[in-house]
C-alpha atoms as a PDB file:
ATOM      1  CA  UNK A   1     117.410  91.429  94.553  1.00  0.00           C
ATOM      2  CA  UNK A   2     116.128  88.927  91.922  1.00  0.00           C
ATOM      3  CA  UNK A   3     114.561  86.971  95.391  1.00  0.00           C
ATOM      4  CA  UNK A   4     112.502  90.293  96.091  1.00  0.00           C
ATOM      5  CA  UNK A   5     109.639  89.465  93.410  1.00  0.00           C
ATOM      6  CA  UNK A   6     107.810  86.197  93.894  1.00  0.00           C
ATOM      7  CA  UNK A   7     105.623  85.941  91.526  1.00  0.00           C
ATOM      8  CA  UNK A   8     103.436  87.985  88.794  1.00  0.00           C
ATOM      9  CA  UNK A   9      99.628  88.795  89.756  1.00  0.00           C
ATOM     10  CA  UNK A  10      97.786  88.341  86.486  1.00  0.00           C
ATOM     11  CA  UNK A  11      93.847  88.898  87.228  1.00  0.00           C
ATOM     12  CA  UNK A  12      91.048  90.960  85.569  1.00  0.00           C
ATOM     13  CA  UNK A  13      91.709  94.001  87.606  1.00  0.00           C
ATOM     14  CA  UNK A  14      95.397  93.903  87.312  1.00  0.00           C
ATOM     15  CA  UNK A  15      94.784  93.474  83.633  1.00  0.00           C
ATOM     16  CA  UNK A  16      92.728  96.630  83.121  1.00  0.00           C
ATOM     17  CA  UNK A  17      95.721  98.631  85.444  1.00  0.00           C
ATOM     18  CA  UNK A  18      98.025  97.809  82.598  1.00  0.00           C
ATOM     19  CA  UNK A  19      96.721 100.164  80.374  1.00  0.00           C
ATOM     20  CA  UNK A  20      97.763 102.878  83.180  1.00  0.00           C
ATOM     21  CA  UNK A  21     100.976 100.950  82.993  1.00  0.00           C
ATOM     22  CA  UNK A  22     100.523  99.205  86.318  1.00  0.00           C
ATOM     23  CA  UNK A  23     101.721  95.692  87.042  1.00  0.00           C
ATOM     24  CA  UNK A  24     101.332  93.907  90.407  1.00  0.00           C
ATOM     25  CA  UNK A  25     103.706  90.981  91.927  1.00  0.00           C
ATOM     26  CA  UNK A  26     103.671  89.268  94.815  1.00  0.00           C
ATOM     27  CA  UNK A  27     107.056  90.448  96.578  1.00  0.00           C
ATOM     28  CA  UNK A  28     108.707  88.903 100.065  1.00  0.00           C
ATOM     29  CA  UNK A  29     107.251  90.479 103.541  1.00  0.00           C
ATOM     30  CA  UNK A  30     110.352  92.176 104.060  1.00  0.00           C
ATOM     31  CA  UNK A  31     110.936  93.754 100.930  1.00  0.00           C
ATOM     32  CA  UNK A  32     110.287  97.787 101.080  1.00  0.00           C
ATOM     33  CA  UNK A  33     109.284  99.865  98.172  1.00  0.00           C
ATOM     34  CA  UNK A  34     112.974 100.778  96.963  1.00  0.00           C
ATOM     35  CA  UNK A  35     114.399  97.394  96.875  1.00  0.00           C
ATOM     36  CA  UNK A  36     110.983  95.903  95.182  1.00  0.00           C
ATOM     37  CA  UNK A  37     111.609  98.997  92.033  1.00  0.00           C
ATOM     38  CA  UNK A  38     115.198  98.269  91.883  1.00  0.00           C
ATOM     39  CA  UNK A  39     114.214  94.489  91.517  1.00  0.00           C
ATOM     40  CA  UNK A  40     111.534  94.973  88.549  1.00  0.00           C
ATOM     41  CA  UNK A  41     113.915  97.471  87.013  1.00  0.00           C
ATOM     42  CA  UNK A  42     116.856  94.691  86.982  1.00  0.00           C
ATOM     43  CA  UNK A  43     114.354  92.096  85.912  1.00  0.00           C
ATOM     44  CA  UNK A  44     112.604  93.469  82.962  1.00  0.00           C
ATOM     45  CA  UNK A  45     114.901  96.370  81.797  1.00  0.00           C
ATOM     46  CA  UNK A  46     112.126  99.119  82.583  1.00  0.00           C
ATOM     47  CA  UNK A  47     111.720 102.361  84.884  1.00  0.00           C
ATOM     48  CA  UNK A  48     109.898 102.396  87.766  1.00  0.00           C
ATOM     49  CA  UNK A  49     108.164 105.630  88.614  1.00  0.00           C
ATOM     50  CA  UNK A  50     106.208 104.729  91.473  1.00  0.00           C
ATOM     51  CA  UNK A  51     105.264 102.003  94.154  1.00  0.00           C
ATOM     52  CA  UNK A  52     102.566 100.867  96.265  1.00  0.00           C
ATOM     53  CA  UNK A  53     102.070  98.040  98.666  1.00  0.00           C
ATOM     54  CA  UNK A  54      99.568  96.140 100.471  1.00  0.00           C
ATOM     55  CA  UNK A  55      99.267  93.442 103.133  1.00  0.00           C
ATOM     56  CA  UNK A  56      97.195  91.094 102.330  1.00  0.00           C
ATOM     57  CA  UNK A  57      95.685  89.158 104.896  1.00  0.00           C
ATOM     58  CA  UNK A  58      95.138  84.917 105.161  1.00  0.00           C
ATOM     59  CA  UNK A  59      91.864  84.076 105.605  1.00  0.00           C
ATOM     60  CA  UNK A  60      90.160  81.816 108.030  1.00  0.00           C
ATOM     61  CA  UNK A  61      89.202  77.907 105.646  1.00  0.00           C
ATOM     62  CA  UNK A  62      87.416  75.418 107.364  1.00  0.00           C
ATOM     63  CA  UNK A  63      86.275  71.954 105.753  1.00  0.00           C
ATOM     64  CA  UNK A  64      84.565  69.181 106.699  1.00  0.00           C
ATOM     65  CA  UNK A  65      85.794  65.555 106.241  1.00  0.00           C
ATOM     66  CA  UNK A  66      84.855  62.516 107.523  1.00  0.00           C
ATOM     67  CA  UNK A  67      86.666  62.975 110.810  1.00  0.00           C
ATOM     68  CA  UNK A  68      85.156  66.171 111.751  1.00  0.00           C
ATOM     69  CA  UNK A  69      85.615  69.812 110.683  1.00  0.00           C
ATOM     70  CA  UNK A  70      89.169  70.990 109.800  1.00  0.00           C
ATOM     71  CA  UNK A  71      90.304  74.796 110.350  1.00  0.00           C
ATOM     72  CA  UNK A  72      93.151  76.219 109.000  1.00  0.00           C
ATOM     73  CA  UNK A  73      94.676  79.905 107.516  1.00  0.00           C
ATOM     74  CA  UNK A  74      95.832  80.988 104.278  1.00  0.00           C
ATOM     75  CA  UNK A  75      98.973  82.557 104.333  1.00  0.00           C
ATOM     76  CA  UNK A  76      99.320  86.491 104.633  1.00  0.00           C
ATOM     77  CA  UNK A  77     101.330  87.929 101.638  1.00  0.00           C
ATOM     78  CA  UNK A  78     102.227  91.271 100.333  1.00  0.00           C
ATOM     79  CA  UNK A  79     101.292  92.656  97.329  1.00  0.00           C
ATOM     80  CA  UNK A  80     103.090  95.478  94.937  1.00  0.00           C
ATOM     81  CA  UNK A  81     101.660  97.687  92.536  1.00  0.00           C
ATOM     82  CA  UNK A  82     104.315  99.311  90.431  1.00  0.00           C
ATOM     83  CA  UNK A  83     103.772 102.509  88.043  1.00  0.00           C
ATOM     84  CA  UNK A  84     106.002 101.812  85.032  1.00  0.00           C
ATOM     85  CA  UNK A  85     107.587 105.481  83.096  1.00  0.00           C
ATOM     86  CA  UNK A  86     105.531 106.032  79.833  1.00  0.00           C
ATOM     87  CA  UNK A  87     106.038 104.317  77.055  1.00  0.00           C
ATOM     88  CA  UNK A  88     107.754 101.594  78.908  1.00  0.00           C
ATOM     89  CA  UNK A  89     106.036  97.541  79.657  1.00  0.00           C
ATOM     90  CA  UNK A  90     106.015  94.625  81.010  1.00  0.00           C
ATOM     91  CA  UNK A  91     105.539  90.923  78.873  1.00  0.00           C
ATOM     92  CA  UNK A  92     105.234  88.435  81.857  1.00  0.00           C
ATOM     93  CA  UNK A  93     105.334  85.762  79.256  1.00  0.00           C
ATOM     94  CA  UNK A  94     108.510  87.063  77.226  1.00  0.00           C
ATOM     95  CA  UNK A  95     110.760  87.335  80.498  1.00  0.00           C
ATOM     96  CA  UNK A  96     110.131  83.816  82.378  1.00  0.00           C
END
């Protein structure tokens, strides 16, 4: 399960969500909403209350160079927002 969480998603939004107790990660395609709880619970010794996902999609880059223009994708990921039990958090920086 430690595999299911990818990485923390630290950005203004997010930020403001952790006052609500919400913290987002990126989490593996695959993953569904039970595994991805179980996994935060392991990892930072919390309770999970509640889970929501999102796919988010890559987006069409192009640049140009000196051989001509050059298109490519970003790649889709998913997204999790997880709803912590009150009173418990999350220090990204205390658990690397």
């Amino acid at each position: 399960m430690p595999g299911i969480l990818k990485r923390p998603i630290v950005t203004e939004k997010i930020t403001r969500l952790q006052d609500q107790r919400q913290y987002a990660f990126e989490v593996l395609k695959d993953a569904n909403k039970i595994e991805i709880a179980k996994a935060v619970e392991a990892k930072f010794k919390v309770t999970v209350t509640g889970v929501r996902t999102v796919i988010v999609k890559g987006k069409r880059k192009a640049q140009m160079t000196r051989r001509g223009r050059f298109e490519g994708r970003t790649a889709t990921w998913k997204k999790a927002i997880v709803t912590l039990k009150e009173g418990d958090k999350i220090d990204y920086f205390e658990n690397v």
